[in-house]
C-alpha atoms as a PDB file:
ATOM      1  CA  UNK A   1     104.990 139.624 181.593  1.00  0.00           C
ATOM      2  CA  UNK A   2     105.826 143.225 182.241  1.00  0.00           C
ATOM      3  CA  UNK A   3     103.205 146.297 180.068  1.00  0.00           C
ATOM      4  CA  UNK A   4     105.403 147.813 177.854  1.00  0.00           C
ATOM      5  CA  UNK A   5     103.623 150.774 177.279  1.00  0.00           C
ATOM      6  CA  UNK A   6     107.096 152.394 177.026  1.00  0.00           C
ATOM      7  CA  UNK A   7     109.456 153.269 174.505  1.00  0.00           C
ATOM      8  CA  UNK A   8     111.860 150.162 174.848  1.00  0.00           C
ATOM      9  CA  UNK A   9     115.100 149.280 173.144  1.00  0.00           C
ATOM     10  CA  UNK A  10     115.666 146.985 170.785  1.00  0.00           C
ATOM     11  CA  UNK A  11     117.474 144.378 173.188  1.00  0.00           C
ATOM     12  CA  UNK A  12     114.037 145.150 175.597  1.00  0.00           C
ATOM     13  CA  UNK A  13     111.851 144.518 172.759  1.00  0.00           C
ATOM     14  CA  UNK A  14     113.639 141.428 171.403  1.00  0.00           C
ATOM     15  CA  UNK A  15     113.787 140.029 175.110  1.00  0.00           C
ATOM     16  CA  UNK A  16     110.038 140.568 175.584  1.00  0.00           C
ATOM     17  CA  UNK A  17     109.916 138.815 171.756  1.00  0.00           C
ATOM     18  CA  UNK A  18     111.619 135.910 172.970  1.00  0.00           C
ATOM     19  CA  UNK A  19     109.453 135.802 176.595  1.00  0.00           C
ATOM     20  CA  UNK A  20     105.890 136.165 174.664  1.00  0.00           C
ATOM     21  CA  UNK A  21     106.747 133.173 172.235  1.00  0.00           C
ATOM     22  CA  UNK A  22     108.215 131.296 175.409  1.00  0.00           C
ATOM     23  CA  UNK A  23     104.940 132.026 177.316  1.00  0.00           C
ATOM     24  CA  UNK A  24     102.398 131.619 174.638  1.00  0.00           C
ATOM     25  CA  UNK A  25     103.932 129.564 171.775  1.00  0.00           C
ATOM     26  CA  UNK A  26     102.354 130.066 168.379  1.00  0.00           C
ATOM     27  CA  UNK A  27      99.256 132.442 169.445  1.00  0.00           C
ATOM     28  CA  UNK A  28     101.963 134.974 170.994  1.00  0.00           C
ATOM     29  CA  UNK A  29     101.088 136.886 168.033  1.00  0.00           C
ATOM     30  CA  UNK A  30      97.300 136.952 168.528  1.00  0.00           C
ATOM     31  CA  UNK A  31      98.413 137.907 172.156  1.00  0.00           C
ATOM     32  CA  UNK A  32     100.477 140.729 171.215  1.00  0.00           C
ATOM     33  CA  UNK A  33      97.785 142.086 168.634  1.00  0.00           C
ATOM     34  CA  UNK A  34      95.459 141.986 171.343  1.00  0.00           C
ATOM     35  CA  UNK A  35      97.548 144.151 173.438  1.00  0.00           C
ATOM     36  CA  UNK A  36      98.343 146.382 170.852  1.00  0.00           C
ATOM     37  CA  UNK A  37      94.784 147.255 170.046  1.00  0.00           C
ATOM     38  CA  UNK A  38      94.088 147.747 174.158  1.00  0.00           C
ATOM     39  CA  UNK A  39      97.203 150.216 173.683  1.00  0.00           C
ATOM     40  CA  UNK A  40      95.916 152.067 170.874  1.00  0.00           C
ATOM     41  CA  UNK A  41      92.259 152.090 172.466  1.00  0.00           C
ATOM     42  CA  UNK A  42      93.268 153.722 175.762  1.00  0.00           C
ATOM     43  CA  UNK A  43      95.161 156.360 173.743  1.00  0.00           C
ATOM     44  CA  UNK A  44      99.060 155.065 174.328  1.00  0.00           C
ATOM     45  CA  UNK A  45     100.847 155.579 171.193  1.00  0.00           C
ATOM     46  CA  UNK A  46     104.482 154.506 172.558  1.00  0.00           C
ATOM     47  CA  UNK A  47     102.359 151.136 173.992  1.00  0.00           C
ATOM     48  CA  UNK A  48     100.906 150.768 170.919  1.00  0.00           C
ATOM     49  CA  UNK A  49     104.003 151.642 169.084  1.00  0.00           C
ATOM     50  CA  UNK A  50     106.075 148.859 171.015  1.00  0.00           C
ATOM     51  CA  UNK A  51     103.645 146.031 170.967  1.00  0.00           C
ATOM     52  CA  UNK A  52     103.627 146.500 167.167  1.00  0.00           C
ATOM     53  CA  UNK A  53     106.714 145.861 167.286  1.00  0.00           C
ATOM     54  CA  UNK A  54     106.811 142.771 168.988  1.00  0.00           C
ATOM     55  CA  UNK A  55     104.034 141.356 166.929  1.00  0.00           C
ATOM     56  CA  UNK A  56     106.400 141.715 163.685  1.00  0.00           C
ATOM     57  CA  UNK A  57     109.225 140.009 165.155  1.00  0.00           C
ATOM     58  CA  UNK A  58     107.192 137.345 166.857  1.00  0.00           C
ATOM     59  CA  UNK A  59     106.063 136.920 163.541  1.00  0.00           C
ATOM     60  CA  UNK A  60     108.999 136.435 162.411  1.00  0.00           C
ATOM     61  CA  UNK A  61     109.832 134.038 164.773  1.00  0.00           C
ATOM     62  CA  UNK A  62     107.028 132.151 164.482  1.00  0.00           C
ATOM     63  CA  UNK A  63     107.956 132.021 160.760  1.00  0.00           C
ATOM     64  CA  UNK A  64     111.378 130.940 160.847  1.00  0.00           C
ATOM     65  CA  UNK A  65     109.703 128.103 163.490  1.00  0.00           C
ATOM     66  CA  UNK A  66     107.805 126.805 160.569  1.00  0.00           C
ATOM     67  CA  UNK A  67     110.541 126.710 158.268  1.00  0.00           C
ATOM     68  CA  UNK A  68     112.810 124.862 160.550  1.00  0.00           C
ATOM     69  CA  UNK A  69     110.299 122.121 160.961  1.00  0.00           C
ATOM     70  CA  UNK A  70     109.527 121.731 157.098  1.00  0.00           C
ATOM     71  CA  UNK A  71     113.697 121.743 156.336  1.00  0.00           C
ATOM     72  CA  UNK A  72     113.684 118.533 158.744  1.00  0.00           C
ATOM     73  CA  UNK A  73     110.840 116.737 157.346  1.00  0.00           C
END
């Protein structure tokens, strides 16, 4: 998976979303947090700024994942 340690647009940052979750499943988020913090501790604001980002609409994703699995039990 590519650094983003760019500003990115939305359609980037939902791809990268969707690749992360593909990639890493349910810990994507832990993944992503991890990155951010690297971001933040080497002084990259945008980096830190998109990986943010990404770990709210993992999140999400991860959310709605849970919901759709509880709705079919």
């Amino acid at each position: 998976m590519d650094d983003p340690g760019e500003i990115l647009s939305n359609a980037e940052v939902y791809k990268l979303a969707d690749d992360l979750m593909r990639q890493y499943g349910k810990d994507a988020v832990i993944v992503a947090s991890l990155r951010a913090g690297e971001m933040l501790n080497s002084g990259d604001v945008d980096g830190y700024r998109t990986w943010k980002r990404l770990i709210m609409l993992v999140d999400g994703m991860t959310a709605e994942e849970e919901l759709e699995k509880v709705s079919l039990h």
